[in-house]
PDB file of N, CA and C in Angstrom:
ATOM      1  N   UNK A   1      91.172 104.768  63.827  1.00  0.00           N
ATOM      2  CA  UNK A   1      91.999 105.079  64.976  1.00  0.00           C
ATOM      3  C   UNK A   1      91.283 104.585  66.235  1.00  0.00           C
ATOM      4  N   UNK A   2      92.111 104.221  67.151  1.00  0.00           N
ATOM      5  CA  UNK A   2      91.590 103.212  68.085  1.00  0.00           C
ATOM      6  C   UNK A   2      91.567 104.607  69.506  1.00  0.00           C
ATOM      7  N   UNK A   3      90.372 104.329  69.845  1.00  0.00           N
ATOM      8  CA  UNK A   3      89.869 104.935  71.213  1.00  0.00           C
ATOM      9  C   UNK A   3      90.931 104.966  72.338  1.00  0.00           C
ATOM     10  N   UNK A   4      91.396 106.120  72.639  1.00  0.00           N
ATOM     11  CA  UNK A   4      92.204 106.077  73.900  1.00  0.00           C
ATOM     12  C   UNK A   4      91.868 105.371  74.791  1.00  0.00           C
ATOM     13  N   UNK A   5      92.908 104.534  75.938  1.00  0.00           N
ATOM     14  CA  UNK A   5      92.822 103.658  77.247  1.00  0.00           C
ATOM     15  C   UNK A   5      92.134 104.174  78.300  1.00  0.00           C
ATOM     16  N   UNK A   6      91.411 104.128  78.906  1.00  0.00           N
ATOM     17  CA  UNK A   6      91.323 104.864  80.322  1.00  0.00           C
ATOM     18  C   UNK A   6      92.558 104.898  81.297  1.00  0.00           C
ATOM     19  N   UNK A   7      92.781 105.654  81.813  1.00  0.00           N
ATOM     20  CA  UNK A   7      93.750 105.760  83.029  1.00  0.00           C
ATOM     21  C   UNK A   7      93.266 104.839  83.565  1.00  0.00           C
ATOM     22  N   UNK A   8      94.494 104.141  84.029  1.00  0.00           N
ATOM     23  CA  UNK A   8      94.911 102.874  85.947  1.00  0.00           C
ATOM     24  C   UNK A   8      94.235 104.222  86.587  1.00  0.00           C
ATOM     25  N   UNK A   9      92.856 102.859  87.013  1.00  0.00           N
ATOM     26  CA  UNK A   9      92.452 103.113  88.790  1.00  0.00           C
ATOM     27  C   UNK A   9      92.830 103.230  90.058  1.00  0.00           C
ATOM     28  N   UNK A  10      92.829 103.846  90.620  1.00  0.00           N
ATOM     29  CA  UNK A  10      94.080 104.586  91.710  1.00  0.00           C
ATOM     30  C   UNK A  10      93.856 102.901  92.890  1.00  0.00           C
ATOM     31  N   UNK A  11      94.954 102.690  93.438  1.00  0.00           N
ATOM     32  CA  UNK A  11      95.029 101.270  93.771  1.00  0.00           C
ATOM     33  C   UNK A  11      93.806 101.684  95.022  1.00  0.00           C
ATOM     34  N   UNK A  12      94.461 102.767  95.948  1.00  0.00           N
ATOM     35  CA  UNK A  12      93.892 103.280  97.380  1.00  0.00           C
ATOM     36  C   UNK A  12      93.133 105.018  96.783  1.00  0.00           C
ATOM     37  N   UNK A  13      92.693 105.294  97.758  1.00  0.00           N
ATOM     38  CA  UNK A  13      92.064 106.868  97.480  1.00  0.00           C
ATOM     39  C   UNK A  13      92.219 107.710  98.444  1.00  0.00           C
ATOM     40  N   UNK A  14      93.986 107.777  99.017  1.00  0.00           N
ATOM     41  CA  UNK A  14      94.224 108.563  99.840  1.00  0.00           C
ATOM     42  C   UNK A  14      95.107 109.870  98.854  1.00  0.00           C
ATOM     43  N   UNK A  15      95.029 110.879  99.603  1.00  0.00           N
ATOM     44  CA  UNK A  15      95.131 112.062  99.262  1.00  0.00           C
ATOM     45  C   UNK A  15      96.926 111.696  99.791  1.00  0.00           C
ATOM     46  N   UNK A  16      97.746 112.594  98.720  1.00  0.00           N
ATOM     47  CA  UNK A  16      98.661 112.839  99.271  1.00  0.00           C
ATOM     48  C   UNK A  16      99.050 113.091 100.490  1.00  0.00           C
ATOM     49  N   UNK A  17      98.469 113.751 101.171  1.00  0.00           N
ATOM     50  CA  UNK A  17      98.464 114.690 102.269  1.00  0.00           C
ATOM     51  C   UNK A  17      98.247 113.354 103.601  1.00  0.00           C
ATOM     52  N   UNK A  18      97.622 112.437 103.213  1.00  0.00           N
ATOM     53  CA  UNK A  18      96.592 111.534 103.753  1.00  0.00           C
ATOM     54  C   UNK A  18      98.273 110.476 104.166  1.00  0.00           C
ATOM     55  N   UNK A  19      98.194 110.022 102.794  1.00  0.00           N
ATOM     56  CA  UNK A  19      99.705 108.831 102.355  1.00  0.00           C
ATOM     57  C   UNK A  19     100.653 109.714 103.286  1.00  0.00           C
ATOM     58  N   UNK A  20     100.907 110.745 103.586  1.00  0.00           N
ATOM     59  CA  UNK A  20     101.934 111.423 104.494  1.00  0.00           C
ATOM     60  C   UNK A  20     101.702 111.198 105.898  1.00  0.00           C
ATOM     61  N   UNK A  21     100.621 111.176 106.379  1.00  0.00           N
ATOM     62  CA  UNK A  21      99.882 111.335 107.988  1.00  0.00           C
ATOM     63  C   UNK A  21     100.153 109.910 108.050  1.00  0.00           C
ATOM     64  N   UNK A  22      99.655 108.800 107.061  1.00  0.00           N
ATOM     65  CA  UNK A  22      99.694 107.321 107.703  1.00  0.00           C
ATOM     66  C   UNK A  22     101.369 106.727 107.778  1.00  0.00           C
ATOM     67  N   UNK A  23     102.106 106.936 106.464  1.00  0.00           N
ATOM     68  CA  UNK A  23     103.209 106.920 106.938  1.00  0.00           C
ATOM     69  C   UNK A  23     103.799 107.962 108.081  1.00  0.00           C
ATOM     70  N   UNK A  24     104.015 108.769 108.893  1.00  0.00           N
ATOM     71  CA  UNK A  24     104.416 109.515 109.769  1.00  0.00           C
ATOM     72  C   UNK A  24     104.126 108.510 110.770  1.00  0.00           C
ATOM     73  N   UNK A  25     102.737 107.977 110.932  1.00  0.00           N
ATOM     74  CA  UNK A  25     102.160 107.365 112.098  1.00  0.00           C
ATOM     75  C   UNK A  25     102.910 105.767 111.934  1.00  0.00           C
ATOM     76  N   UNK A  26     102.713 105.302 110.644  1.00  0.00           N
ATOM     77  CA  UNK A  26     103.713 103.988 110.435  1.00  0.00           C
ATOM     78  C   UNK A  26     104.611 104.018 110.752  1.00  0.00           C
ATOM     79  N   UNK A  27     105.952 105.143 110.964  1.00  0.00           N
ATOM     80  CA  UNK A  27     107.322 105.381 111.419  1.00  0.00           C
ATOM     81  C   UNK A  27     107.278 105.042 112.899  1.00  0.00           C
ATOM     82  N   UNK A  28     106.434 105.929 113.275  1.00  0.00           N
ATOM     83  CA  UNK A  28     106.327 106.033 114.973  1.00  0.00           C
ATOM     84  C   UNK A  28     106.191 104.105 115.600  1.00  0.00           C
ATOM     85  N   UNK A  29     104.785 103.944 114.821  1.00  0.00           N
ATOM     86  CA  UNK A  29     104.296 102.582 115.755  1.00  0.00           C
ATOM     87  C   UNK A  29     105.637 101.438 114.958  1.00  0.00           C
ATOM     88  N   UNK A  30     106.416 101.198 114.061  1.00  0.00           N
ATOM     89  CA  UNK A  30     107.157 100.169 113.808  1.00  0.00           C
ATOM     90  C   UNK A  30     108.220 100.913 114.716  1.00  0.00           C
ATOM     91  N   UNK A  31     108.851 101.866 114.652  1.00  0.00           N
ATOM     92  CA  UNK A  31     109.824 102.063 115.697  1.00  0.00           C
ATOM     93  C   UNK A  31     109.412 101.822 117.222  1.00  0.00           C
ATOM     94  N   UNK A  32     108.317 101.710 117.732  1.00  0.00           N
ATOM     95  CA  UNK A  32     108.092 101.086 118.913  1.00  0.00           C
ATOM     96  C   UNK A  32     108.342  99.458 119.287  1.00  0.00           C
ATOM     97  N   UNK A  33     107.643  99.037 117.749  1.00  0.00           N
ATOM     98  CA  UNK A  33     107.931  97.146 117.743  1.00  0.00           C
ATOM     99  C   UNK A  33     108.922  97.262 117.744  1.00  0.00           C
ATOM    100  N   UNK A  34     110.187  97.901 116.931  1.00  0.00           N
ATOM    101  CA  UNK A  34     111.559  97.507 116.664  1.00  0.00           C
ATOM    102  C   UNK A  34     112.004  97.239 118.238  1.00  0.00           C
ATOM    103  N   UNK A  35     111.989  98.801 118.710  1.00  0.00           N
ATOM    104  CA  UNK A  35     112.359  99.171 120.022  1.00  0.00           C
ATOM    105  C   UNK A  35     111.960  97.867 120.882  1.00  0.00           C
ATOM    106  N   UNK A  36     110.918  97.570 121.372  1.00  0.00           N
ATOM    107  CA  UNK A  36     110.264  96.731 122.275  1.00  0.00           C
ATOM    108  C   UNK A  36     111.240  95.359 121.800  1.00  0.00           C
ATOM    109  N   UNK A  37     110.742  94.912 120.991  1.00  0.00           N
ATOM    110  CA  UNK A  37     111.497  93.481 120.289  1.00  0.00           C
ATOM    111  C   UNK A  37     112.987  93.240 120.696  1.00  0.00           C
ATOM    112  N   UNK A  38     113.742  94.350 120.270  1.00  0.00           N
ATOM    113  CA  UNK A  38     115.351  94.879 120.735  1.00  0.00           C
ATOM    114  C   UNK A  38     115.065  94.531 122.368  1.00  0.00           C
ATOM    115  N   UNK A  39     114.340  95.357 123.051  1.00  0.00           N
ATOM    116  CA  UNK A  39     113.772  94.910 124.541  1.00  0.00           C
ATOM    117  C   UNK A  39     114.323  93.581 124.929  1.00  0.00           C
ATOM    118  N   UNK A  40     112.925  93.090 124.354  1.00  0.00           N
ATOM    119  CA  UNK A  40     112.867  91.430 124.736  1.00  0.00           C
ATOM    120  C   UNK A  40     113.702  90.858 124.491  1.00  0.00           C
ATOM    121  N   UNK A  41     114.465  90.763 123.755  1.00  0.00           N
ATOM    122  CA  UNK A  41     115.401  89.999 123.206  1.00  0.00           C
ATOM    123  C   UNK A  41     117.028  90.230 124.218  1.00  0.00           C
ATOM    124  N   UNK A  42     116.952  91.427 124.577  1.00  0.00           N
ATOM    125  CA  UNK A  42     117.999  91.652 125.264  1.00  0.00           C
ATOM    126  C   UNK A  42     117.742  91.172 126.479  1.00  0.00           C
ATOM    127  N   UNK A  43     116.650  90.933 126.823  1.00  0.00           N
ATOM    128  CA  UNK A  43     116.184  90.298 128.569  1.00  0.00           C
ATOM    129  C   UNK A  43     116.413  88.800 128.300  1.00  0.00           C
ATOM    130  N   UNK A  44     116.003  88.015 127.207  1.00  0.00           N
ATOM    131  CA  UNK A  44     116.214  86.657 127.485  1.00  0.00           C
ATOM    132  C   UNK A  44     117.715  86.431 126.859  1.00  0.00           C
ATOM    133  N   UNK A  45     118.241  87.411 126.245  1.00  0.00           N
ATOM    134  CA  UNK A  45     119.950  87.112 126.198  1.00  0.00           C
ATOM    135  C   UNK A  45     120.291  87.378 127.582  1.00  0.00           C
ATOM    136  N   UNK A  46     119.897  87.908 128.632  1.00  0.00           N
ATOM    137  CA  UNK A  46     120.176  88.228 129.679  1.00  0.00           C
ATOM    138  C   UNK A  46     120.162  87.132 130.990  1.00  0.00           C
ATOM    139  N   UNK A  47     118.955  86.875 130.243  1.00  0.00           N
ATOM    140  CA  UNK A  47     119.041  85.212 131.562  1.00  0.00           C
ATOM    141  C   UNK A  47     119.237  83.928 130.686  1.00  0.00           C
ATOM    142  N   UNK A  48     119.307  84.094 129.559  1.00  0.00           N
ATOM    143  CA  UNK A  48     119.586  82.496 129.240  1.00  0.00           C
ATOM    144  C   UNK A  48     120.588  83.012 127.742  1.00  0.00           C
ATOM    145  N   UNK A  49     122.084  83.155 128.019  1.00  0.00           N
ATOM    146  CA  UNK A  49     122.867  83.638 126.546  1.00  0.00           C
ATOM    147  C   UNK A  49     122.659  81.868 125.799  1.00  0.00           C
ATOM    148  N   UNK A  50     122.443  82.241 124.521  1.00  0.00           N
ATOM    149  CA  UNK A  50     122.698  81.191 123.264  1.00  0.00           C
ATOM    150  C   UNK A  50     123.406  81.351 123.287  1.00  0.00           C
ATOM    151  N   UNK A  51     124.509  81.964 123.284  1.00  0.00           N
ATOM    152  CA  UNK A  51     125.824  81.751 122.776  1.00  0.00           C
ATOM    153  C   UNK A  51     127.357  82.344 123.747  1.00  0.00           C
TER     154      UNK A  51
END
């Protein structure tokens, strides 16, 4: 009979708790780029429309 596998090595070594705090903080700072980007984009549709 053949020796059990070891368990997959955890990719990262954040704690649940951890993976929760960085996504929370990931929500916040990409909703700022979104926001800002939406910004810019509406200022140079503003002085120069493509279309």
């Amino acid at each position: 009979m053949a020796a059990p596998t070891p368990a997959a090595p955890k990719v990262n070594q954040m704690s649940a708790e951890q993976a929760k705090e960085f996504h929370e903080q990931f929500k916040v700072t990409y909703s700022a780029f979104v926001g800002l980007a939406a910004v810019a984009h509406l200022l140079v549709f503003a002085s120069k429309p493509w279309f």
